[in-house]
C-alpha atoms as a PDB file:
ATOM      1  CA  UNK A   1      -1.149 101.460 -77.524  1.00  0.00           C
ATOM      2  CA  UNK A   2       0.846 103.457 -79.362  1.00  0.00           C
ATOM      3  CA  UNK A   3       5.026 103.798 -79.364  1.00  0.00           C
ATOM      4  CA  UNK A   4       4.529 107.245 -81.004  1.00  0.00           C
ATOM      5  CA  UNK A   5       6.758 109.535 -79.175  1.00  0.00           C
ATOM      6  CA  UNK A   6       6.970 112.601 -81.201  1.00  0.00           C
ATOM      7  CA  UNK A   7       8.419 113.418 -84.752  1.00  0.00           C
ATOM      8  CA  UNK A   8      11.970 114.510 -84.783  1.00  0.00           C
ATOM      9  CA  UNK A   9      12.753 117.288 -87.154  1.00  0.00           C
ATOM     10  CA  UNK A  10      16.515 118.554 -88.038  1.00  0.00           C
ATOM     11  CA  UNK A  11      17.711 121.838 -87.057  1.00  0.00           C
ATOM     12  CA  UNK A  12      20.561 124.668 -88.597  1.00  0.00           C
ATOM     13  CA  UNK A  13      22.817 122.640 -85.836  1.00  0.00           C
ATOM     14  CA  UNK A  14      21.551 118.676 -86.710  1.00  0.00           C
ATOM     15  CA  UNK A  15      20.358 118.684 -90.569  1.00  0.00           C
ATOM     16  CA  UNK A  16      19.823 115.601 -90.676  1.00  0.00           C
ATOM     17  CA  UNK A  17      17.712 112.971 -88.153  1.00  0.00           C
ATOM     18  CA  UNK A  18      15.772 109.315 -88.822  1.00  0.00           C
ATOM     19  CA  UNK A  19      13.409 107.618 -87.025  1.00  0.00           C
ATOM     20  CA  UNK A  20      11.711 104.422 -86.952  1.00  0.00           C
ATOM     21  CA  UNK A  21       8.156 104.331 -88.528  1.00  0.00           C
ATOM     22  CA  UNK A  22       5.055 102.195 -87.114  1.00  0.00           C
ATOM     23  CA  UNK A  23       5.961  99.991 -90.004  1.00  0.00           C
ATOM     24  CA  UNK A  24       9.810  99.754 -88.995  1.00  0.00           C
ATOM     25  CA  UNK A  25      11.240 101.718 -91.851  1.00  0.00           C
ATOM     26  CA  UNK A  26      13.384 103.686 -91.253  1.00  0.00           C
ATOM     27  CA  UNK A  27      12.528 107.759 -92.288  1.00  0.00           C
ATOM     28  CA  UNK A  28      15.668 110.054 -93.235  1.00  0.00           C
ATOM     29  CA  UNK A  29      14.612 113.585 -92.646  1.00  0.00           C
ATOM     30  CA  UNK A  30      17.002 116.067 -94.333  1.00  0.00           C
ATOM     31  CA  UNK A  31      16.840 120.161 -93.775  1.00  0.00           C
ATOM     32  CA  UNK A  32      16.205 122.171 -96.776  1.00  0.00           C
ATOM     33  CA  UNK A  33      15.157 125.437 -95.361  1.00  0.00           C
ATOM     34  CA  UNK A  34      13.464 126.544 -92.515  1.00  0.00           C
ATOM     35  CA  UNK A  35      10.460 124.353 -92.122  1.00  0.00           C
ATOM     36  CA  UNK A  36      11.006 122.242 -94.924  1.00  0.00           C
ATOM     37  CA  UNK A  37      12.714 118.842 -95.558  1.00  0.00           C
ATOM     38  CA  UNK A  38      13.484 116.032 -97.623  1.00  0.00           C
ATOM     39  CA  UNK A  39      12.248 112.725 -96.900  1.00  0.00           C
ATOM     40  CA  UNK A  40      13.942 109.526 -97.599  1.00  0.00           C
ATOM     41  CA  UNK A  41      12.586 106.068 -96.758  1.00  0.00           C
ATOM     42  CA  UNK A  42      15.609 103.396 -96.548  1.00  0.00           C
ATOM     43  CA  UNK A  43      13.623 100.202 -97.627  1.00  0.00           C
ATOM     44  CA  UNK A  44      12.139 102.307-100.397  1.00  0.00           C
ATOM     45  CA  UNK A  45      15.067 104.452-101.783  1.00  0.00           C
ATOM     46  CA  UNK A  46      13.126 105.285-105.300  1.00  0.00           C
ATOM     47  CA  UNK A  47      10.972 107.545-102.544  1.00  0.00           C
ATOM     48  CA  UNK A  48      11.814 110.929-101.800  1.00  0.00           C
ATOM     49  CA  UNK A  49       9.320 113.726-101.058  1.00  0.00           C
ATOM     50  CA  UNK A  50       9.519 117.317 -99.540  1.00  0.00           C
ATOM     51  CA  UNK A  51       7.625 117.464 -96.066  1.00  0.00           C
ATOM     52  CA  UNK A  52       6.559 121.134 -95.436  1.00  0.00           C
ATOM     53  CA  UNK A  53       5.789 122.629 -91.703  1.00  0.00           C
ATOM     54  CA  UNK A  54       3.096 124.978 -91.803  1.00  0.00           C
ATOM     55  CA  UNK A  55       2.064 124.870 -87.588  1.00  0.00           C
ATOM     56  CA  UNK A  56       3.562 122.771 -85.067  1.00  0.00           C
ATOM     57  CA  UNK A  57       1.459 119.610 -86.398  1.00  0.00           C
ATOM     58  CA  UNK A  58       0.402 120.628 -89.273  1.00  0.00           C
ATOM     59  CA  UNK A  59       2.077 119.084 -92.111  1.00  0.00           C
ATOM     60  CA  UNK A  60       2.148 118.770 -96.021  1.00  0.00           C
ATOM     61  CA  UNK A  61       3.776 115.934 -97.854  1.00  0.00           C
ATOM     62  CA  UNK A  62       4.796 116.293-101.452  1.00  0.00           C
ATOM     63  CA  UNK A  63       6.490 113.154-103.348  1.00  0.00           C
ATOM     64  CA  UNK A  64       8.861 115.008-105.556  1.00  0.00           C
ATOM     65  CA  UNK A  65       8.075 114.822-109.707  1.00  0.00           C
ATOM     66  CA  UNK A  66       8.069 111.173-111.179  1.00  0.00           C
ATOM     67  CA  UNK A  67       7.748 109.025-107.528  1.00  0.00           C
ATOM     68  CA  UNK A  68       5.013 107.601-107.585  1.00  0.00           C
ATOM     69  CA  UNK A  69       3.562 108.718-104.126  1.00  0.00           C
ATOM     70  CA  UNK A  70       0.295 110.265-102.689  1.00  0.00           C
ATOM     71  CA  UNK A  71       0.757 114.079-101.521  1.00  0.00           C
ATOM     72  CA  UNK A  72      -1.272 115.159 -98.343  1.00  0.00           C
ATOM     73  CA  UNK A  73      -1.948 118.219 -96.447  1.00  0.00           C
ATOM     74  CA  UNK A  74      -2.936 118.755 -93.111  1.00  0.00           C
ATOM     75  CA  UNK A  75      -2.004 115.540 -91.579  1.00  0.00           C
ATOM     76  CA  UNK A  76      -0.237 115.354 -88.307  1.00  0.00           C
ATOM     77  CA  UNK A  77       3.544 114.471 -87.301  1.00  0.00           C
ATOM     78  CA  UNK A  78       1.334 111.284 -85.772  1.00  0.00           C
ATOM     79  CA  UNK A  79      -0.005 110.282 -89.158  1.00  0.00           C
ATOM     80  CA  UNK A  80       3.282 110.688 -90.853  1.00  0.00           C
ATOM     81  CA  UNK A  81       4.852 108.212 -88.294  1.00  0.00           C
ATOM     82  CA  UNK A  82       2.082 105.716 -89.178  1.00  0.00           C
ATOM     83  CA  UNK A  83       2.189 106.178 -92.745  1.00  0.00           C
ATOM     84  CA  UNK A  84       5.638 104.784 -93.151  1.00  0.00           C
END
């Protein structure tokens, strides 16, 4: 069973939040502008990329220029919570 329990995203009010991956790590989620943030990883702080909201759960995930990361599109606030 899953301990998914939704992805928390920052608001104008809260610009920052973290959660706590499937993995354990912890996620830093920063507001840039409206439906877009940075993303941090604590254990891994050479990662950052810029997560992107296009729908509700509809994401895209861009590692920022020289980290070495994959970028994805259309994945789901689920599949970002497994993938770290």
């Amino acid at each position: 069973m899953s301990d998914f329990e939704g992805l928390p995203l920052p608001t104008a009010e809260q610009k920052e939040v973290s959660f706590l991956s499937r993995r354990g790590n912890e996620v830093i989620l920063r507001l840039i502008d409206t439906d877009r943030f940075e993303v941090k990883v604590t254990e891994h702080p050479d990662y950052t990329a810029v997560l992107t909201r296009h729908a509700p759960d509809d994401f895209e995930l861009q590692p920022v220029r020289d980290v070495d990361g994959v970028a994805d599109d259309g994945i789901t606030a689920h599949e970002l919570w497994e993938r770290f």
